[in-house]
Protein backbone atom coordinates (compact mmCIF):
# COMPACT_ATOMS: atom_id res chain seq x y z
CA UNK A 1 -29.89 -12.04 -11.97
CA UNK A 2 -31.04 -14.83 -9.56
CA UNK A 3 -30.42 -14.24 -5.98
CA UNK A 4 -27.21 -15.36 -4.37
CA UNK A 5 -27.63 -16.80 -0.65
CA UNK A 6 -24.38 -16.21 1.38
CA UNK A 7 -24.48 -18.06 4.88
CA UNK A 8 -27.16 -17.60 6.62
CA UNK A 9 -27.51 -13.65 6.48
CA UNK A 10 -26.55 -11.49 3.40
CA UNK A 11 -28.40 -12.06 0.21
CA UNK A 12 -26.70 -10.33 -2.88
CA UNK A 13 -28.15 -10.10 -6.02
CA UNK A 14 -28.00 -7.55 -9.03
CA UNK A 15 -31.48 -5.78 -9.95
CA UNK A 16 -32.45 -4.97 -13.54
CA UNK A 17 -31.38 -1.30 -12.90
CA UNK A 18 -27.88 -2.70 -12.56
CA UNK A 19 -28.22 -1.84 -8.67
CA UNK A 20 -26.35 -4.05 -6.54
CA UNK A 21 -29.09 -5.21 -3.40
CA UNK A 22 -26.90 -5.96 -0.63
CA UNK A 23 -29.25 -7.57 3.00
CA UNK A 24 -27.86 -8.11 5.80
CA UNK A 25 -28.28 -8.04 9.63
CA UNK A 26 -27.62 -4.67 11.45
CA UNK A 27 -24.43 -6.21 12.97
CA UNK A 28 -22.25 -6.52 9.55
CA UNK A 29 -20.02 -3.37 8.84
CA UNK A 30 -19.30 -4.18 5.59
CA UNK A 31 -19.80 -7.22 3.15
CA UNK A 32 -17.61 -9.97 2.07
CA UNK A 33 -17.42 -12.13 -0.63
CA UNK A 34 -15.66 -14.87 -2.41
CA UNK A 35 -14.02 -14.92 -5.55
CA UNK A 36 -16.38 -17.44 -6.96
CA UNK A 37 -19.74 -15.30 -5.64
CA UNK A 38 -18.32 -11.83 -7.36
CA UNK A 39 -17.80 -13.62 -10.82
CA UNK A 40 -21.41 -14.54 -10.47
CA UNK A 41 -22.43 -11.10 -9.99
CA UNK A 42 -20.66 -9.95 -12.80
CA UNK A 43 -21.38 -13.12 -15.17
CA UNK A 44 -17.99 -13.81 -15.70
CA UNK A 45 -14.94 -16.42 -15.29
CA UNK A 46 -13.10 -16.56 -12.07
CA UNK A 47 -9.42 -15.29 -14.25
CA UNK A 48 -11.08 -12.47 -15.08
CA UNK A 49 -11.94 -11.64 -11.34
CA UNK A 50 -8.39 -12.17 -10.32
CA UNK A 51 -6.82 -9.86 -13.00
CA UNK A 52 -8.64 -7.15 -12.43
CA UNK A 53 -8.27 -7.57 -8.65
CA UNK A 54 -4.18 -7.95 -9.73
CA UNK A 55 -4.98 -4.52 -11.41
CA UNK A 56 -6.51 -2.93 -8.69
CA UNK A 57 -3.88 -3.20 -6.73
CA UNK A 58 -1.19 -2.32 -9.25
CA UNK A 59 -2.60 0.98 -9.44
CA UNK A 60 -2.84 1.68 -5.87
CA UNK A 61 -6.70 2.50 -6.26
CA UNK A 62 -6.94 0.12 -2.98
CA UNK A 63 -4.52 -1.89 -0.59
CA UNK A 64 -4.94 -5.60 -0.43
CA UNK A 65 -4.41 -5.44 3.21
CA UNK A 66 -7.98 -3.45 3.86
CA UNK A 67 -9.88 -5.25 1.28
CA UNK A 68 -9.00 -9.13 1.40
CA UNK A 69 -9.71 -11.18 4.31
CA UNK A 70 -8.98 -14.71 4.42
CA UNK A 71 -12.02 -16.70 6.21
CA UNK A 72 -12.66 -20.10 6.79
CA UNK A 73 -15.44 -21.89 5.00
CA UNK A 74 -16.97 -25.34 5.26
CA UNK A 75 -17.89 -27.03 2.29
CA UNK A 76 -18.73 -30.79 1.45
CA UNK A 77 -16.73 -32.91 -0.96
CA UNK A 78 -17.69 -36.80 -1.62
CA UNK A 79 -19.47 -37.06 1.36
CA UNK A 80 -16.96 -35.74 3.47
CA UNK A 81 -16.74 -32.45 5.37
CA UNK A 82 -13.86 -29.85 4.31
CA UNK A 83 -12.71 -26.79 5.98
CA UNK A 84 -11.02 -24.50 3.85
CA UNK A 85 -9.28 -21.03 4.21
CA UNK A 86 -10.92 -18.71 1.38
CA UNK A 87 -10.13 -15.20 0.15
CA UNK A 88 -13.07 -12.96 0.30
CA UNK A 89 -13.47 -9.45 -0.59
CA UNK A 90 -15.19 -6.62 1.00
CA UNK A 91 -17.41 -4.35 -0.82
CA UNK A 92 -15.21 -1.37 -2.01
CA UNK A 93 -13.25 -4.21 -3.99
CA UNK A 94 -16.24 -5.78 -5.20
CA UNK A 95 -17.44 -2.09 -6.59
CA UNK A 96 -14.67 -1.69 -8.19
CA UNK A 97 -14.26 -4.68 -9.60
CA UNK A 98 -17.99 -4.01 -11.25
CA UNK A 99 -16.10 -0.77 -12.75
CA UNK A 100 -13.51 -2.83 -14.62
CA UNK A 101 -15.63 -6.06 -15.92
CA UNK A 102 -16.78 -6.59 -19.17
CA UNK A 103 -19.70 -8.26 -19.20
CA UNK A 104 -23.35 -7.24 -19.59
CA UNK A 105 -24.07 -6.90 -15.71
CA UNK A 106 -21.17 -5.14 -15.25
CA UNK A 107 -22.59 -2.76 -17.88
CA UNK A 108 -25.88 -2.40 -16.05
CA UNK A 109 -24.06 -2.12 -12.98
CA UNK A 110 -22.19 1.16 -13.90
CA UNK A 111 -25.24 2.68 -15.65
CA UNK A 112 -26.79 2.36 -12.25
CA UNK A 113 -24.02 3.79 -10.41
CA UNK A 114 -23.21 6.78 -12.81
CA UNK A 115 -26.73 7.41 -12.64
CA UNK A 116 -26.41 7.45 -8.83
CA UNK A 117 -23.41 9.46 -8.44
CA UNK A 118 -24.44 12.02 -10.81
CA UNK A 119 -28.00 12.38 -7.97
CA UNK A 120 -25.34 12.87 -5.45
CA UNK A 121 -22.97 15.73 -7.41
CA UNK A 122 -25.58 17.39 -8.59
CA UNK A 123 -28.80 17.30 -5.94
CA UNK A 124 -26.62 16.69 -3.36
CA UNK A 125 -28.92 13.72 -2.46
CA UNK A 126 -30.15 10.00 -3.51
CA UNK A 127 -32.55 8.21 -2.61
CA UNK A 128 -33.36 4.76 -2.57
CA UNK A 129 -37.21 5.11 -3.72
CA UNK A 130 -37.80 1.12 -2.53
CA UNK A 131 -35.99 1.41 0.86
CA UNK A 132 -38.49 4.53 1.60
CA UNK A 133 -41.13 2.58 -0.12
CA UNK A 134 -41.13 -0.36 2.94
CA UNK A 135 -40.55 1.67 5.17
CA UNK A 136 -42.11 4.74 4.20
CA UNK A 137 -43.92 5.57 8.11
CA UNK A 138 -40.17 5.55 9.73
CA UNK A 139 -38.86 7.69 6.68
CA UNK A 140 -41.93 9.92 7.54
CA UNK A 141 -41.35 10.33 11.15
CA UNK A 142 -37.23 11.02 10.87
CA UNK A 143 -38.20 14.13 8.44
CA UNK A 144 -41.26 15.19 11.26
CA UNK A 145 -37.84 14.95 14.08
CA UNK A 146 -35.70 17.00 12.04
CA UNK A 147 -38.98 19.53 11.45
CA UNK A 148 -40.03 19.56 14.90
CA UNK A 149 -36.04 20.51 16.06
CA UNK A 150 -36.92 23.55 13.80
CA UNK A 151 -38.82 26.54 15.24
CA UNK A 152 -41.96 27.71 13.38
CA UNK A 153 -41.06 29.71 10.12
CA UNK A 154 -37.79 28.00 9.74
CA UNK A 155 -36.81 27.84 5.96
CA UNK A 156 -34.69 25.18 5.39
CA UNK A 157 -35.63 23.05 2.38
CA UNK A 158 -36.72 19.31 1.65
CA UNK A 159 -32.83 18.78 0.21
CA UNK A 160 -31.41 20.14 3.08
CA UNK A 161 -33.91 17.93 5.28
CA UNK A 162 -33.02 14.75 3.57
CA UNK A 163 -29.83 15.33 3.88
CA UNK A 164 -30.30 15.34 7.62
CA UNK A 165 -32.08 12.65 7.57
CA UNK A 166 -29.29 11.03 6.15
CA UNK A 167 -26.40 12.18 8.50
CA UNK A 168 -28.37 11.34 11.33
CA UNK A 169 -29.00 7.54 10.54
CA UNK A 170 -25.98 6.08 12.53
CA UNK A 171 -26.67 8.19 15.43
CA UNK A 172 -30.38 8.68 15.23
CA UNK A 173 -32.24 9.43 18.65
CA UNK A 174 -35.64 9.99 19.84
CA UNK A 175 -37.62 13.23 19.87
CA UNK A 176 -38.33 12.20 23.23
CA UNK A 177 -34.77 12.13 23.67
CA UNK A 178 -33.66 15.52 21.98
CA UNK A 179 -36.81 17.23 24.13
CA UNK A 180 -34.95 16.35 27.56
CA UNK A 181 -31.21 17.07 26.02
CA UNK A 182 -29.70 13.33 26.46
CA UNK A 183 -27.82 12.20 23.80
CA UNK A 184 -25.28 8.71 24.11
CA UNK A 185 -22.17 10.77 24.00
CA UNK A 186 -20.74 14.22 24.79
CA UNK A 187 -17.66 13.64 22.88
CA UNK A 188 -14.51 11.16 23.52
CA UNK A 189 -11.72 12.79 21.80
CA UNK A 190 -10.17 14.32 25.30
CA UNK A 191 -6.50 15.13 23.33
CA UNK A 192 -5.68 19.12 23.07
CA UNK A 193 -5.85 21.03 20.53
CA UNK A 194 -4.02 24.17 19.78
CA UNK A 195 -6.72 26.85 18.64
CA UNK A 196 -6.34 30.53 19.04
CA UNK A 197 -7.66 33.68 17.69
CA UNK A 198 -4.76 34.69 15.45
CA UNK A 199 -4.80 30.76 13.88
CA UNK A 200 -8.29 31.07 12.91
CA UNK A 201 -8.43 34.89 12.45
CA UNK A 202 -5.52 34.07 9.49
CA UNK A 203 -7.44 30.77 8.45
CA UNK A 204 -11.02 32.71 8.06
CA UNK A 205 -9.10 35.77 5.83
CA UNK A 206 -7.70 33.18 3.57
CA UNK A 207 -11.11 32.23 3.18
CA UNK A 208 -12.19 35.85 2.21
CA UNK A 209 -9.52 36.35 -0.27
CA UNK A 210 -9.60 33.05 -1.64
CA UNK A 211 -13.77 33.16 -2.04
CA UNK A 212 -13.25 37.23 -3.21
CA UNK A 213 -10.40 36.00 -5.97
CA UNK A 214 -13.13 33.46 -7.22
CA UNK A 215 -15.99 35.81 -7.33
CA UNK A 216 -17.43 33.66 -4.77
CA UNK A 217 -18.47 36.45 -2.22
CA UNK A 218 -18.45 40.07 -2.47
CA UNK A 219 -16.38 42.36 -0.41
CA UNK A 220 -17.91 42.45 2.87
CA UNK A 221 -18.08 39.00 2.86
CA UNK A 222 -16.24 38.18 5.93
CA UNK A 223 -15.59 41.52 7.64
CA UNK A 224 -15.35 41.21 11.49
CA UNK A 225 -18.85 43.39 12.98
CA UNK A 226 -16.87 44.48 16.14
CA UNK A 227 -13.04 44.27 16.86
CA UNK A 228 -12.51 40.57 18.96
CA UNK A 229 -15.88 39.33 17.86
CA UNK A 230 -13.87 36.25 17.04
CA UNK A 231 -10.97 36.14 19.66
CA UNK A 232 -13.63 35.88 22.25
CA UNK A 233 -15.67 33.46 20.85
CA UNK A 234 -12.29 31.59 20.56
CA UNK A 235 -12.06 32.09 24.41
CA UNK A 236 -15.53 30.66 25.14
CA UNK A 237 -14.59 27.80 23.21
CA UNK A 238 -11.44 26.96 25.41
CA UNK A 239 -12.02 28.81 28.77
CA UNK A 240 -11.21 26.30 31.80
CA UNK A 241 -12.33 26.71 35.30
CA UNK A 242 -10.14 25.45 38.59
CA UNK A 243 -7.52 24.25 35.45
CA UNK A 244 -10.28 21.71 33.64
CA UNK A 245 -11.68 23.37 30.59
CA UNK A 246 -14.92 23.66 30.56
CA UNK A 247 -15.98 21.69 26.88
CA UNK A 248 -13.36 18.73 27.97
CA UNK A 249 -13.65 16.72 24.77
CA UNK A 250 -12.84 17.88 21.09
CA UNK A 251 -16.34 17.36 19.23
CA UNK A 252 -17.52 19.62 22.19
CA UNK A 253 -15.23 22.54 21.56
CA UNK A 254 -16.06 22.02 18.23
CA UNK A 255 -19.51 21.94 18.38
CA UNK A 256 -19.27 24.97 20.05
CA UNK A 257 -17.49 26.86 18.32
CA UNK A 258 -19.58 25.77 15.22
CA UNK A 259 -22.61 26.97 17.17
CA UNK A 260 -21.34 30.64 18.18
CA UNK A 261 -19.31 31.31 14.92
CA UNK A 262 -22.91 30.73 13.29
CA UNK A 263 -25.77 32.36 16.03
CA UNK A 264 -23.30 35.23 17.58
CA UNK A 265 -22.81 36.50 13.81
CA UNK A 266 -19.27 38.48 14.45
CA UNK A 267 -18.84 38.92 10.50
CA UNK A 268 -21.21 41.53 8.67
CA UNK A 269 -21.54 38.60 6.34
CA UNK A 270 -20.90 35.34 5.54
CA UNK A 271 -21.73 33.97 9.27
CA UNK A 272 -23.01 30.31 8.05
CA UNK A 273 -19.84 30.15 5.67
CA UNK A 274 -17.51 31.17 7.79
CA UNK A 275 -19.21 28.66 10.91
CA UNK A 276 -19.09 25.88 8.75
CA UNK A 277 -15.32 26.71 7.78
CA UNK A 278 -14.01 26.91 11.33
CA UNK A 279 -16.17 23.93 12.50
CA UNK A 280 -14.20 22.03 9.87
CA UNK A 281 -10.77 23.72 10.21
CA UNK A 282 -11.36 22.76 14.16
CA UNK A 283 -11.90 19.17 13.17
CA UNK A 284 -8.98 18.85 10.82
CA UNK A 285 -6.59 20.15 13.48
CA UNK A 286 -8.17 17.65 16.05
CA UNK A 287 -7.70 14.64 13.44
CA UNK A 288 -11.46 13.49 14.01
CA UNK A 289 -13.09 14.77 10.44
CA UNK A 290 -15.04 12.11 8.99
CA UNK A 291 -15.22 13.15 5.10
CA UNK A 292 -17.27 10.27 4.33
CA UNK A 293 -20.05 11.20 6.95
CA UNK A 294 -19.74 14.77 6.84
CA UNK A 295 -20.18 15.99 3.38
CA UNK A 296 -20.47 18.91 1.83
CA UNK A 297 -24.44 19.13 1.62
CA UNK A 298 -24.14 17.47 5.16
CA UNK A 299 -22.48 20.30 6.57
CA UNK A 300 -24.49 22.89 4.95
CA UNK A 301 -27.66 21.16 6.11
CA UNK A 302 -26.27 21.09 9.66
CA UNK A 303 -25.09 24.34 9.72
CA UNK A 304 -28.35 25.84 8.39
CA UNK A 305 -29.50 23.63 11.34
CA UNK A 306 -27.64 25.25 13.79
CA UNK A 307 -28.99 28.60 12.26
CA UNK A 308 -32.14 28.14 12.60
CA UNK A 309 -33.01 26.71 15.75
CA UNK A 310 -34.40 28.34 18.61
CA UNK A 311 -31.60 30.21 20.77
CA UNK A 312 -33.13 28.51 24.07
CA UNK A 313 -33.02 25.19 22.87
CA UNK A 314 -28.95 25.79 22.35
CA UNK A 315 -27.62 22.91 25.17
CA UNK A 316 -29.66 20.84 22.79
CA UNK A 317 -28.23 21.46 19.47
CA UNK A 318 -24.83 21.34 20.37
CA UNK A 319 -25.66 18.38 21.99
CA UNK A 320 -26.82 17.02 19.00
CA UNK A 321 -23.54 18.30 16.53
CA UNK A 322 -21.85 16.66 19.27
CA UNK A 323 -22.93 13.37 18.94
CA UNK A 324 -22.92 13.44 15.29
CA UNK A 325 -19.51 14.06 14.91
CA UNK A 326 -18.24 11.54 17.90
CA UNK A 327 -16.61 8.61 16.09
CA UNK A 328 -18.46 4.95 17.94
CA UNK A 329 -15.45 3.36 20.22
């Protein structure tokens, strides 16, 4: 399908694969586009567009609200200039518009993206072999970062590394950077939350029984090494000093408590598991879990991460969960 110019900035066209090659400049969240411009995507009539859309909506799959935005667009008509108020959609309309058109891009389209989604269930990874391609020296040096954060001997796998690679892209920093500990953030979320021992003591065994009932983890899966293992690991999380606690924001308690759950190893087994559980238990009752960012093959490659680094080079790595989970204000 021939290219389709949009202003002066986003180019949108649909590749043989079905792929649909969105360009942009680093400034645009998301992409919008007119009625007219998504029927030419898809290869079909404008009606069509709208009934689907109608549809969409109908079912509650997406709310109008969020995905419409009226914006003002200058065209020319018999030699005059016209400005015009225009519905455009954003992206997550568009994509599932391309779910619900019959057409032969359309068809292409969700090839492609089955084919995609299907990398994602089951490697837990895709990759976009042309992006990596053109820029194939960067791609090299963000999988050296993550390597180099590693100590010698550390077995975490490609997968895992990629998937790094990929949770680290909107808040990417230098090596130069992690080497001296200074990150943008330490966390903004300065709200309390309500965590004690018993809370996440009951949470964690509800885990056990629930993994145990599924044949998910054998019996000592989960059993506490020494009696308030967790209850003060709990109280290094939230300890204050002159009536300030000492991890003021949220995403530092949590990365904290992520940290210690996973490197102090208070369960005779299931220490990553259980780590990665509380870190997202933590977040949940803090209201700042990102689902979209942290995934499940996210948080297993950050919390294998976390258990393998280098104990001295902890200020560092919680430093960098940190700023990975701190939501840009």
């Amino acid at each position: 399908m021939k290219q389709k110019k949009i202003g002066n900035q986003i180019v949108i066209y649909q590749a043989k694969s079905g792929a649909l090659e969105l360009r942009a400049d680093a400034e645009q969240d998301t992409f919008w586009l007119t009625q007219q411009q998504v029927a030419q995507i898809f290869n079909v009539q404008k009606a069509a567009i709208s009934k689907h859309v109608k549809n969409i909506f109908a079912s509650g799959e997406l709310e109008e609200h969020s995905t419409i935005s009226k914006m003002e667009t200058v065209q020319k008509e018999g030699g005059r200039t016209i400005k015009r108020s225009v519905e455009h959609y954003n992206l997550d309309l568009v994509l599932s518009v391309g779910y619900r058109v019959n057409s032969k891009q359309a068809t292409y389209f969700r090839k492609w993206a089955t084919k995609t989604l299907r990398q994602y269930i089951v490697g837990g990874y895709a990759i976009n072999k042309q992006r990596i391609a053109k820029n194939y020296e960067q791609f090299l040096e963000a999988v050296a970062t993550v390597k180099q954060i590693l100590p010698p001997g550390a077995t975490i796998d490609t997968e895992s590394v990629l998937e790094l690679v990929n949770l680290f892209t909107d808040t990417w920093f230098s090596l130069d950077a992690y080497d001296k500990g200074m990150f943008v953030t330490k966390g903004v979320t300065k709200k309390r939350v309500a965590l004690t021992a018993e809370k996440l003591e009951k949470s964690l065994t509800e885990l056990r029984t629930a993994l145990i009932e599924k044949g998910e983890a054998a019996e000592h899966f989960g059993l506490v090494r020494d009696v308030g293992s967790v209850s003060g690991i709990v109280g290094n999380v939230m300890q204050s000093f002159g009536g300030k606690d000492v991890y003021e924001t949220a995403e530092g308690k949590a990365a904290h408590l992520l940290y210690f759950m996973v490197k102090n190893h208070p369960f005779v087994d299931g220490n990553k598991r259980s780590g990665a559980y509380s870190f997202v238990w933590f977040l949940r009752q803090a209201n700042i879990l990102d689902v979209f960012k942290l995934t499940p093959p996210a948080l297993t490659a950050l919390t294998l991460l976390v258990a393998e680094s280098n104990p001295k080079d902890k200020e560092k790595v919680v430093g960098l969960v940190t700023a990975l989970i701190t939501k840009k204000v």
